[in-house]
C-alpha atoms as a PDB file:
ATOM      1  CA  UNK A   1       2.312  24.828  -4.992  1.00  0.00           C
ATOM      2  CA  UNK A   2       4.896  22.693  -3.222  1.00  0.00           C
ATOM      3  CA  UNK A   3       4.062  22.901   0.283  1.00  0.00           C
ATOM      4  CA  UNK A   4       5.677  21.074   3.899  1.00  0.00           C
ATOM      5  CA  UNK A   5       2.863  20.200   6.565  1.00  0.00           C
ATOM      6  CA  UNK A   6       2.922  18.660  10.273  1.00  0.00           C
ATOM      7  CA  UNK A   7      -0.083  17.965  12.274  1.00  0.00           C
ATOM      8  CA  UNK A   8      -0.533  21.752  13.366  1.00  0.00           C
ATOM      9  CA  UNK A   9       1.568  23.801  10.368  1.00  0.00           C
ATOM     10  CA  UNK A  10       1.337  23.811   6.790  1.00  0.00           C
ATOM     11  CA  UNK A  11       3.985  25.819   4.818  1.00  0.00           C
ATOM     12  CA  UNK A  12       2.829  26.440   0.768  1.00  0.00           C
ATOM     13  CA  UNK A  13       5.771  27.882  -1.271  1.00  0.00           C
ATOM     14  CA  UNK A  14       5.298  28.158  -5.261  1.00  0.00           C
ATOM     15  CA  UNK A  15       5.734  24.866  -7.318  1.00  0.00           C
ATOM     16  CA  UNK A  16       8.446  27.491  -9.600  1.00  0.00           C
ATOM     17  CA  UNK A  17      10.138  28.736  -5.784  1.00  0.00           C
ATOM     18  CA  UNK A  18      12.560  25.719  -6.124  1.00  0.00           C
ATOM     19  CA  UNK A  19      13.518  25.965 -10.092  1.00  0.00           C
ATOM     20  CA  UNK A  20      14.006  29.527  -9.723  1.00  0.00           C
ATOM     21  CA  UNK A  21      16.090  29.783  -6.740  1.00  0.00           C
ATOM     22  CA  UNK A  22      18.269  26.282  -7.308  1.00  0.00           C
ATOM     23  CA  UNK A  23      18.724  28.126 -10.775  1.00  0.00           C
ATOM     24  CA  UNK A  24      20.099  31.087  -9.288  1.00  0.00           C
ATOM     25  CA  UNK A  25      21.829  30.009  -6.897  1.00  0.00           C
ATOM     26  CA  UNK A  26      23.885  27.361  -8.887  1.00  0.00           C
ATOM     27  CA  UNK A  27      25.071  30.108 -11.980  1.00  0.00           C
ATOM     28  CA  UNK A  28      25.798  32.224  -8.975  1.00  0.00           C
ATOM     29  CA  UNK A  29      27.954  29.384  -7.166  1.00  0.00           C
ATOM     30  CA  UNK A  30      29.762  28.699 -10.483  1.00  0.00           C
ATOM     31  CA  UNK A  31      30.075  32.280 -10.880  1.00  0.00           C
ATOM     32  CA  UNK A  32      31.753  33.314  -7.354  1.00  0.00           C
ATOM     33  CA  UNK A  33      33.883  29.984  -7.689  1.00  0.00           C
ATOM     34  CA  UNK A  34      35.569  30.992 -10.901  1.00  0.00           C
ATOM     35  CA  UNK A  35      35.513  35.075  -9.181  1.00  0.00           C
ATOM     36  CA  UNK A  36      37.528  33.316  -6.082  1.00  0.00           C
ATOM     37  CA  UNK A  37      40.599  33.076  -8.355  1.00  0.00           C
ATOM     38  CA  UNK A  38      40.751  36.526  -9.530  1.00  0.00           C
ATOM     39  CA  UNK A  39      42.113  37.894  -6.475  1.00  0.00           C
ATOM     40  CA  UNK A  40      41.047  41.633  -5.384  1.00  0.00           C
ATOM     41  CA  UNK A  41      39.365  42.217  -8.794  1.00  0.00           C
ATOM     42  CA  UNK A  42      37.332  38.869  -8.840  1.00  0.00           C
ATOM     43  CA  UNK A  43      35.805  39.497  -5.762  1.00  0.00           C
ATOM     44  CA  UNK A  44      34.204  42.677  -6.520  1.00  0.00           C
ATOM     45  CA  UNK A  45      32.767  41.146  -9.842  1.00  0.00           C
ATOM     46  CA  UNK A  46      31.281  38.296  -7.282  1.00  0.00           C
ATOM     47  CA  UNK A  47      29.193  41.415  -5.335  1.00  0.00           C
ATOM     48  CA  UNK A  48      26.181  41.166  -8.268  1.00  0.00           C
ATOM     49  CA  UNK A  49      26.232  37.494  -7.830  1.00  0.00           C
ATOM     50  CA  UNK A  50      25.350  37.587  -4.299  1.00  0.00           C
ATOM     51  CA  UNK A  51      22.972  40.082  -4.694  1.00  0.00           C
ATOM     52  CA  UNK A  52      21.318  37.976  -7.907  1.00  0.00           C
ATOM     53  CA  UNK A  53      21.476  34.944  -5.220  1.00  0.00           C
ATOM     54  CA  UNK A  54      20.327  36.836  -2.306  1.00  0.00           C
ATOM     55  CA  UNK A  55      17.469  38.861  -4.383  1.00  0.00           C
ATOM     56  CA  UNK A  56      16.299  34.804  -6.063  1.00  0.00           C
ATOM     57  CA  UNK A  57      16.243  33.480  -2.254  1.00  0.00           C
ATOM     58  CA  UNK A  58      14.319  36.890  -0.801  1.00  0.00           C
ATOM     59  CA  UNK A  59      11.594  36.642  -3.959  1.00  0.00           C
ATOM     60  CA  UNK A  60      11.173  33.414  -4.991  1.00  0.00           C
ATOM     61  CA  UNK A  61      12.409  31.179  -1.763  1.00  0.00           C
ATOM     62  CA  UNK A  62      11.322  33.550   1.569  1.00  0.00           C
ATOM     63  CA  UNK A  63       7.562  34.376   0.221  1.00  0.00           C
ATOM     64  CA  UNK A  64       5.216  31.542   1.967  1.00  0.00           C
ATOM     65  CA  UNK A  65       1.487  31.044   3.437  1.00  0.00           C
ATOM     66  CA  UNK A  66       1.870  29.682   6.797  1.00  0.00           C
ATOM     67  CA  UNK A  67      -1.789  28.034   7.775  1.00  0.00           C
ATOM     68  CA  UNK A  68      -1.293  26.953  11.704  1.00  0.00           C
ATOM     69  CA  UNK A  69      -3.793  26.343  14.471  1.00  0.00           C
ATOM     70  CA  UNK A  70      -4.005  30.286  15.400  1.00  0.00           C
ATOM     71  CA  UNK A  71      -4.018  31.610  11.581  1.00  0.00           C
ATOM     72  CA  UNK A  72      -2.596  32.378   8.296  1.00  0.00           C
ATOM     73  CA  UNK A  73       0.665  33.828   7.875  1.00  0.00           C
ATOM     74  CA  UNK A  74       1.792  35.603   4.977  1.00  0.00           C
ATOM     75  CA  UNK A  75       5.135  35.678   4.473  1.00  0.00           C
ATOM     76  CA  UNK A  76       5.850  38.661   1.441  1.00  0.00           C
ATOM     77  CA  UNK A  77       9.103  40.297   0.455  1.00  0.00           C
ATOM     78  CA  UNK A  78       8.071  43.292   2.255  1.00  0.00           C
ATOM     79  CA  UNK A  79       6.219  42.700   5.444  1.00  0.00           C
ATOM     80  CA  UNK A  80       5.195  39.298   7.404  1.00  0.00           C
ATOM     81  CA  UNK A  81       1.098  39.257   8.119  1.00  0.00           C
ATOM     82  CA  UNK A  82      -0.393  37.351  10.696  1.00  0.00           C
ATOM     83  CA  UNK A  83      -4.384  37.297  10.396  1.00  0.00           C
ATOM     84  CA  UNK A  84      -5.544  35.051  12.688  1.00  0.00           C
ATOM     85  CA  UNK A  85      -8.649  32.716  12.314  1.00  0.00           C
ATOM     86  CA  UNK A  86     -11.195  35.502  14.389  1.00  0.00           C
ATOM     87  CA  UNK A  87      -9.952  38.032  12.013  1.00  0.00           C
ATOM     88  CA  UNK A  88     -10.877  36.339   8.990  1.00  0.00           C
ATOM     89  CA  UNK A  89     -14.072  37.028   6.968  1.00  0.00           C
ATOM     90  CA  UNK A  90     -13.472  35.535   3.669  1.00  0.00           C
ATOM     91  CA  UNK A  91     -10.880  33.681   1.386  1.00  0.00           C
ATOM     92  CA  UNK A  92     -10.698  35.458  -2.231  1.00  0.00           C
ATOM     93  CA  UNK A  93      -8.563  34.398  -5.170  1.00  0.00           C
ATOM     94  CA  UNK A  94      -8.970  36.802  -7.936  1.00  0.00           C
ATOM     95  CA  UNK A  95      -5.436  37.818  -8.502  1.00  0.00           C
ATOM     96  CA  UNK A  96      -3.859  35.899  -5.919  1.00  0.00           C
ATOM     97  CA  UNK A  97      -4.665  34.474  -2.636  1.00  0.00           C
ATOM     98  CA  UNK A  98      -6.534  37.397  -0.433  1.00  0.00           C
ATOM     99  CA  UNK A  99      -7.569  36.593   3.056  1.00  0.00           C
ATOM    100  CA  UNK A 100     -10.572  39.407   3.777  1.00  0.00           C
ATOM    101  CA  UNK A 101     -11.013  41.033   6.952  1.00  0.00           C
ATOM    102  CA  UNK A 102     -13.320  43.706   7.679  1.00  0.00           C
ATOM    103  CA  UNK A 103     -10.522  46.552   7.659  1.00  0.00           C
ATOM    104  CA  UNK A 104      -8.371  45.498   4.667  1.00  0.00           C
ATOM    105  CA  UNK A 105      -7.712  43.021   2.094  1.00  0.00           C
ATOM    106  CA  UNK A 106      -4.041  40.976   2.612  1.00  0.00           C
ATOM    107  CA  UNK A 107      -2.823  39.279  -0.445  1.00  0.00           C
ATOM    108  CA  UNK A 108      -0.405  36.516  -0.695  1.00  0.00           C
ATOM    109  CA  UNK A 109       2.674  37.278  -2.962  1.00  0.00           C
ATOM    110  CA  UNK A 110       3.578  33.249  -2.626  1.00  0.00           C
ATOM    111  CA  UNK A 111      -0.098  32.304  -3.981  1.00  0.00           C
ATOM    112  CA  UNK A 112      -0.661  34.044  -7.530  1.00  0.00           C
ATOM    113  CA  UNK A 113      -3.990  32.688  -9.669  1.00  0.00           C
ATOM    114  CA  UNK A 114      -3.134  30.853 -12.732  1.00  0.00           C
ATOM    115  CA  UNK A 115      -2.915  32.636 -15.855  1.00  0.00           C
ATOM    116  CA  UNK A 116      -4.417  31.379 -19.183  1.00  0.00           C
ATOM    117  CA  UNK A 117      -2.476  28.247 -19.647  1.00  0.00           C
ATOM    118  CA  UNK A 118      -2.674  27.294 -16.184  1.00  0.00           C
ATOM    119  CA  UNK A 119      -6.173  27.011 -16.752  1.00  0.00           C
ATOM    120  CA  UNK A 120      -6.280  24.740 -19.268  1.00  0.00           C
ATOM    121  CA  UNK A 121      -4.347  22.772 -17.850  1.00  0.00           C
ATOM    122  CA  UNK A 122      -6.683  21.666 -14.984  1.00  0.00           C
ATOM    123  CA  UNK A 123      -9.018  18.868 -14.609  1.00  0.00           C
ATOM    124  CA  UNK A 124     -12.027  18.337 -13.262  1.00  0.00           C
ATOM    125  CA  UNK A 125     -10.630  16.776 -10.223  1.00  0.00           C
ATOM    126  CA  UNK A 126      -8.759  20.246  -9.478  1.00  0.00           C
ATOM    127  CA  UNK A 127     -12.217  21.612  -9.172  1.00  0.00           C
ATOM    128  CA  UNK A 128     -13.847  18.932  -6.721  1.00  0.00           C
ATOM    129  CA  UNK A 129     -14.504  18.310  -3.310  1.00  0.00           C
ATOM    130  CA  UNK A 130     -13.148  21.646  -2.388  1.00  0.00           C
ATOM    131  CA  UNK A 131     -14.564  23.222   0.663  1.00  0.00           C
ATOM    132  CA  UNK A 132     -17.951  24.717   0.465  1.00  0.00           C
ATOM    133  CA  UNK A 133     -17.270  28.127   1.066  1.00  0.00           C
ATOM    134  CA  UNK A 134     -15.313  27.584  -2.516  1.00  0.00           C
ATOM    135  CA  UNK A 135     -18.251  27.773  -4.584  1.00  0.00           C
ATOM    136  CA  UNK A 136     -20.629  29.938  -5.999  1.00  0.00           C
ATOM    137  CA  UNK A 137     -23.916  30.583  -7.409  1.00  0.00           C
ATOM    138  CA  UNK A 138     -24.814  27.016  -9.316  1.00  0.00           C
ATOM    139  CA  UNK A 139     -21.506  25.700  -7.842  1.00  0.00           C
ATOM    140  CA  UNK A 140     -19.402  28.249  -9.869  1.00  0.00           C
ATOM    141  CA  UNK A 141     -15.367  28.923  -8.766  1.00  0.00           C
ATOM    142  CA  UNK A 142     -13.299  31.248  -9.887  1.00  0.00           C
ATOM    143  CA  UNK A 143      -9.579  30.096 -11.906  1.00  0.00           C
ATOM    144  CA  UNK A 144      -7.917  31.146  -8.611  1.00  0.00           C
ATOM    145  CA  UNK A 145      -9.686  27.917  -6.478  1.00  0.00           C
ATOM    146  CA  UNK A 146      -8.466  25.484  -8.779  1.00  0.00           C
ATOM    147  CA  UNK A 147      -6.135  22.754  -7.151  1.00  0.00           C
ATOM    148  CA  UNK A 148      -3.679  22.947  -9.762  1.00  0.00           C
ATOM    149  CA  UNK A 149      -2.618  26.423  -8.985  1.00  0.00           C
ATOM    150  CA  UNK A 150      -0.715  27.899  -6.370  1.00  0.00           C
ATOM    151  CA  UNK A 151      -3.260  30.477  -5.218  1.00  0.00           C
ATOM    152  CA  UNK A 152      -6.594  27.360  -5.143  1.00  0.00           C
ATOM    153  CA  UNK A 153      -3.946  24.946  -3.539  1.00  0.00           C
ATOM    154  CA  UNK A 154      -3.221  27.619  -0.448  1.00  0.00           C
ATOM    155  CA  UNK A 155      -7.081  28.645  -0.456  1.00  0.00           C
ATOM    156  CA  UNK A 156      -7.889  24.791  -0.094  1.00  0.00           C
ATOM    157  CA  UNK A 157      -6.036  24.336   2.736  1.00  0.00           C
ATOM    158  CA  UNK A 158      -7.159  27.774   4.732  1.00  0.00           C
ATOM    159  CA  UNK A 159     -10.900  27.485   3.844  1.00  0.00           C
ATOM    160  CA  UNK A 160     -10.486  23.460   4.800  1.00  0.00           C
ATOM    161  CA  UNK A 161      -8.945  24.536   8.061  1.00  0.00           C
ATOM    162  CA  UNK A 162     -10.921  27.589   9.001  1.00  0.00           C
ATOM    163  CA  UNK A 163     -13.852  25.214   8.222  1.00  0.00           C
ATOM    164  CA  UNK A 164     -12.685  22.693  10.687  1.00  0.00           C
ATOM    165  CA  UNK A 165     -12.332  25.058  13.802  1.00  0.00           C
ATOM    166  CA  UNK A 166     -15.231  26.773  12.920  1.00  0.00           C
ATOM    167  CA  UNK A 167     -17.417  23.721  13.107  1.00  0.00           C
ATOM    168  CA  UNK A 168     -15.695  22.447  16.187  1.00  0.00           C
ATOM    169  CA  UNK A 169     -16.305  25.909  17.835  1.00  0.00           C
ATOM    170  CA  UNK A 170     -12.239  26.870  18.417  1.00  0.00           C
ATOM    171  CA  UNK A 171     -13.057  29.642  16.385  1.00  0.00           C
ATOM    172  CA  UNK A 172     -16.370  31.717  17.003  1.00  0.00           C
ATOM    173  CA  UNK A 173     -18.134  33.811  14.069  1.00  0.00           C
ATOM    174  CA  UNK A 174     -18.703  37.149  14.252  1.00  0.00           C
ATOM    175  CA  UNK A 175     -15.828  37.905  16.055  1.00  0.00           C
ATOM    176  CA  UNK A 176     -13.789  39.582  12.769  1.00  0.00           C
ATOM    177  CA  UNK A 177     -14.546  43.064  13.787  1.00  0.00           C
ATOM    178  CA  UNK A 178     -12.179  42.996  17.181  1.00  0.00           C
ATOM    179  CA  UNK A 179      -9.345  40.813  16.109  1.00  0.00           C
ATOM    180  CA  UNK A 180      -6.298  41.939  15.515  1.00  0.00           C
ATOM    181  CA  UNK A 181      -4.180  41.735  12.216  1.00  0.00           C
ATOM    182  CA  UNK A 182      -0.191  41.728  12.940  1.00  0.00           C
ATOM    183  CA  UNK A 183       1.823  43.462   9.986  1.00  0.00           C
ATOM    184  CA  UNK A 184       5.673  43.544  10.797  1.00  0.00           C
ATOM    185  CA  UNK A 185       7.572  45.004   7.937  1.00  0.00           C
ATOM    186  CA  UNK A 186      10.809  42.657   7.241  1.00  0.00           C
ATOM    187  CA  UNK A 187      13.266  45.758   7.868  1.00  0.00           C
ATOM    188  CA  UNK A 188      16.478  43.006   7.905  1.00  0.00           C
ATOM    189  CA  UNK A 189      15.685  41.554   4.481  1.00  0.00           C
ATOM    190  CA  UNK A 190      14.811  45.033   3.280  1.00  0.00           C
ATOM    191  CA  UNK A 191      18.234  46.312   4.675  1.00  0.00           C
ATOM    192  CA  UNK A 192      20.345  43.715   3.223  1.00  0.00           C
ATOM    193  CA  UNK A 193      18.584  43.467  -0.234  1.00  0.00           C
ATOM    194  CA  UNK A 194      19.189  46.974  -0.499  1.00  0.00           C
ATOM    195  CA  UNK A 195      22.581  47.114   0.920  1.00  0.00           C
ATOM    196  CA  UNK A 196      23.485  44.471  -1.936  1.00  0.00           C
ATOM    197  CA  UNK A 197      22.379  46.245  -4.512  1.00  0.00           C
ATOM    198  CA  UNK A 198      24.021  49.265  -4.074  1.00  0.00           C
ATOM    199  CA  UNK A 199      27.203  47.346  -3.673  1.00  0.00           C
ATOM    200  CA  UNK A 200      26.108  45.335  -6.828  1.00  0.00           C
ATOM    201  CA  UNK A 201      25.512  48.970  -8.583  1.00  0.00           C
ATOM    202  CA  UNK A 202      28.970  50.097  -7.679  1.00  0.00           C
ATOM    203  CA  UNK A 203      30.755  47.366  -8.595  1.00  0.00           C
ATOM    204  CA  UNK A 204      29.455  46.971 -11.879  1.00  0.00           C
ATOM    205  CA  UNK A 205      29.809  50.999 -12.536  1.00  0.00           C
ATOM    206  CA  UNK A 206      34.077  50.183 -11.938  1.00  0.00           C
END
């Protein structure tokens, strides 16, 4: 998982977030340059190339896990979630990352587990010196917490942090019950995705 970090934010992005959008985006520029000199007609064949661009920025480029000093942010397609540290009662990473709070389960479209191949691709090292809440019975993790992946790579950083403020007493246990979980649906991105495709839909139907 690439990821950006500062003293107080960490932003985790998937390692395939830059292929796939720089992709995208640079068949799409060629595209819409060679469109450009086609007058009327060549810019309505450009609409699906901005909505391929805009759709490869929205799914593969926007999606992020935010860790900060006063949570985890999930940034999806959809929605944006904000569960902050009180809120938080475990880290799972089954299917993806999926911070657990006592009312609902939040997963991380940015932080899928590894599939097959991803597995055997790790080393031991991918599995060590992970935070202790990792493990499980006889020191046990699941494919998910492996360093190596983009979910275990996210959950490293959020259990190592959560860890930290818990121990240091920023963060108090038992608390999950009364926090509050933000969920803010991204109605813009939404909009314009599906503004964009129905423009996209049009113009290829001329």
């Amino acid at each position: 998982m690439a990821s950006s970090e500062t003293d107080a934010r960490t932003v985790f992005r998937p390692r395939s977030a830059p292929w796939i959008t720089g992709g995208v985006w640079l068949v799409a520029s060629a595209g819409l340059a060679v469109s450009a000199g086609g007058g009327a007609a060549g810019l309505l064949q450009a609409v699906p190339l901005a909505a391929l661009a805009y759709l490869a920025w929205w799914l593969a480029w926007y999606p992020a896990v935010v860790v900060d000093e006063t949570g985890v942010t999930l940034r999806n397609p959809l929605s944006t979630i904000k569960v902050p540290w009180q809120a938080l009662a475990t880290v799972d990473t089954r299917y993806a990352l999926t911070l657990v709070t006592p009312r609902r389960k939040y997963t991380a479209w940015a932080a899928p587990a590894p599939g097959i191949f991803g597995v055997h691709r790790a080393r031991v090292e991918h599995a060590s010196g992970l935070p202790d809440t990792t493990y499980g019975p006889a020191g046990s993790i699941r494919p998910g917490d492996l360093t190596s992946s983009d979910s275990g790579a996210a959950a490293y950083h959020v259990r190592k942090r959560w860890s930290e403020l818990l121990a240091a007493g920023t963060v108090e246990a038992g608390d999950a019950g009364t926090a509050a979980v933000q969920v803010r649906p991204n109605w813009t991105l939404i909009t314009v995705g599906a503004v964009l495709l129905a423009a996209a839909a049009a113009s290829l139907a001329n």
